[in-house]
Protein backbone atom coordinates (compact mmCIF):
# COMPACT_ATOMS: atom_id res chain seq x y z
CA UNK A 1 -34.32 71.94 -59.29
CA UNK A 2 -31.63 75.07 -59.03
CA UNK A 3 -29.03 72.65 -61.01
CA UNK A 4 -30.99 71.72 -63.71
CA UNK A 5 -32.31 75.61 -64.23
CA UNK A 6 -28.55 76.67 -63.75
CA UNK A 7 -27.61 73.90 -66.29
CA UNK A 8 -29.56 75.45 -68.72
CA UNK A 9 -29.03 78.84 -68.86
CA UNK A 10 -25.47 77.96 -68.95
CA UNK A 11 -25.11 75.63 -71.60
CA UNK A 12 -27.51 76.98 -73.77
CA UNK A 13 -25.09 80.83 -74.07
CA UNK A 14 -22.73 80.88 -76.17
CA UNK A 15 -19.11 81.25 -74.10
CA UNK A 16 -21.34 80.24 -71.13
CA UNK A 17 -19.02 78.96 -68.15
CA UNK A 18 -20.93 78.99 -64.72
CA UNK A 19 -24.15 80.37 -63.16
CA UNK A 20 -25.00 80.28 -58.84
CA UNK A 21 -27.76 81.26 -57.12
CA UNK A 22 -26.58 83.14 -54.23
CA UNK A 23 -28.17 85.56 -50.85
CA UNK A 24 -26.82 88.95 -50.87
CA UNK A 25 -25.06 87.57 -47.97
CA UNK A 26 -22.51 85.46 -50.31
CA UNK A 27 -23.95 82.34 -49.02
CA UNK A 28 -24.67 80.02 -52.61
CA UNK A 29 -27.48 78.04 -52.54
CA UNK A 30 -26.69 75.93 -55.74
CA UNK A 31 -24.55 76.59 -58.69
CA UNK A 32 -22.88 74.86 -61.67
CA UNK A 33 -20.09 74.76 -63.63
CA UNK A 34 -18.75 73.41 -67.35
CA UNK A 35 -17.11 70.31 -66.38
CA UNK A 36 -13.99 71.79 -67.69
CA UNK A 37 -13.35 74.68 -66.39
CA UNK A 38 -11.57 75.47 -63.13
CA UNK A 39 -13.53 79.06 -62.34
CA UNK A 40 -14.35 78.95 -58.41
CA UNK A 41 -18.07 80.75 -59.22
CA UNK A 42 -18.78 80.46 -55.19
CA UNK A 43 -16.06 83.07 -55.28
CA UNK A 44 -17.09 85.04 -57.67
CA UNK A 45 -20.32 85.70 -56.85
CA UNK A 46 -19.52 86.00 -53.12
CA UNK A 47 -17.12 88.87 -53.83
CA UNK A 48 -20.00 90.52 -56.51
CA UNK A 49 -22.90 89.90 -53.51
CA UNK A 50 -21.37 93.24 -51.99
CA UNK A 51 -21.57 94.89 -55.20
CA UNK A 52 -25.08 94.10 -55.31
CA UNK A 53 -25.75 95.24 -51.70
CA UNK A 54 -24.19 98.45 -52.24
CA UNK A 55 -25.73 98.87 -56.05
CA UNK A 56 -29.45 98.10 -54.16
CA UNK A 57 -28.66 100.78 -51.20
CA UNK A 58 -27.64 103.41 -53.65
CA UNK A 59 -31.03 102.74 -55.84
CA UNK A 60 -33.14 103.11 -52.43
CA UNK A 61 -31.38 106.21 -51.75
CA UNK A 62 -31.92 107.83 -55.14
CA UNK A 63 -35.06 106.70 -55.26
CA UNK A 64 -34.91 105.19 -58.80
CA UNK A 65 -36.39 101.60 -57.65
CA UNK A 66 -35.14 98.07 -56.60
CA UNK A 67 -32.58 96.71 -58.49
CA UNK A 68 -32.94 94.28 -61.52
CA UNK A 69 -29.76 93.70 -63.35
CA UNK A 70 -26.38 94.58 -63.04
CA UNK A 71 -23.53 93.56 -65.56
CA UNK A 72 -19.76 93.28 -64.73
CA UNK A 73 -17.43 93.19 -68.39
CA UNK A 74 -13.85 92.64 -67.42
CA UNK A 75 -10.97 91.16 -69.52
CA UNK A 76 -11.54 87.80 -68.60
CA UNK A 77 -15.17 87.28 -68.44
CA UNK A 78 -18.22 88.87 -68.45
CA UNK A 79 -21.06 88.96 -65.53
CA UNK A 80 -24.79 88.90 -65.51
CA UNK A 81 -26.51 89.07 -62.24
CA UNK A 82 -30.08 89.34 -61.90
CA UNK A 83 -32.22 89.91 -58.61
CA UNK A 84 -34.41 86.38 -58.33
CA UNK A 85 -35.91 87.79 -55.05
CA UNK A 86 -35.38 90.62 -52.49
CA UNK A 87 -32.64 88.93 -50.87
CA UNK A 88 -31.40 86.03 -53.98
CA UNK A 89 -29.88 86.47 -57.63
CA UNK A 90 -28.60 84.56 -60.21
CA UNK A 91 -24.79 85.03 -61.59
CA UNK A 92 -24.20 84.06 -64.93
CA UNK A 93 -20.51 84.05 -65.66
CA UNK A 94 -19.36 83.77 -69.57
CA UNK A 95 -16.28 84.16 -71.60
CA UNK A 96 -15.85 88.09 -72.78
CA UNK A 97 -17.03 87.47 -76.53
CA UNK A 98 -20.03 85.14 -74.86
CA UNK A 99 -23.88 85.85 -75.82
CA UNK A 100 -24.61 88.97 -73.65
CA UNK A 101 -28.30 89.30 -74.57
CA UNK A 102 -29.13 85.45 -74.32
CA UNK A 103 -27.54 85.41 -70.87
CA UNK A 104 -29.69 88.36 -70.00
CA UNK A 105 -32.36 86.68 -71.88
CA UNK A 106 -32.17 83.29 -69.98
CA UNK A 107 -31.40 84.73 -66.83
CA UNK A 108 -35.10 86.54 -66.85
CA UNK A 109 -36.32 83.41 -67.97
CA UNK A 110 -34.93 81.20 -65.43
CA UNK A 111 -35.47 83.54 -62.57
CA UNK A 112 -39.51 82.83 -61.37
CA UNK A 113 -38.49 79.39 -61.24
CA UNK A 114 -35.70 79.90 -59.54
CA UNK A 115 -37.69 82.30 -56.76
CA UNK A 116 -40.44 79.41 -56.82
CA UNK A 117 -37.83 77.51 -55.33
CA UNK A 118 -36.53 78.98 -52.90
């Protein structure tokens, strides 16, 4: 179920290259990657899960409300993480000139599914 939902958002953006489900722990529960490419998205979203944690924290303590979203552009590729649940989220990773809104789009999309699942 998580592959095919991953599948799908990825290969249907534009410069789309990988997309995990992950806990804010870093533990993945399922991802997928283009069959070509060589990007370790375990990695990747196990080093952003911390991000998250801390992003979440500072929300709470600001009181401006539980994260949703939270994009990452660097020179290499771009990042699209969405909360699925309280504890899960979905990483999209894409080339820099990828399709930023359709990830985001996708990503909302995919994500009851997703927290169905779990």
């Amino acid at each position: 179920m998580f592959g095919d939902t991953l599948r799908k958002v990825v290969d249907n953006v534009d410069g789309g290259i990988a997309a995990v489900i992950m806990g804010l722990d870093g533990i993945p529960v399922e991802s997928y990657v283009r069959q070509n490419d060589k990007l370790d998205v375990n990695t990747v979203g196990m080093e952003f899960s911390f991000i998250l944690t801390q992003v979440r924290k500072a929300g709470e303590s600001l009181q401006v409300g539980g994260l949703e979203e939270l994009t990452v552009k660097a020179q290499r590729l771009m990042l699209v993480c969405r909360m699925v649940s309280p504890q899960y989220f979905v990483a999209v990773v894409m080339a820099p000139e990828g399709n930023f809104g359709k990830a985001r789009y996708l990503a909302r999309l995919a994500s009851p599914a997703l927290n169905a699942a779990l």
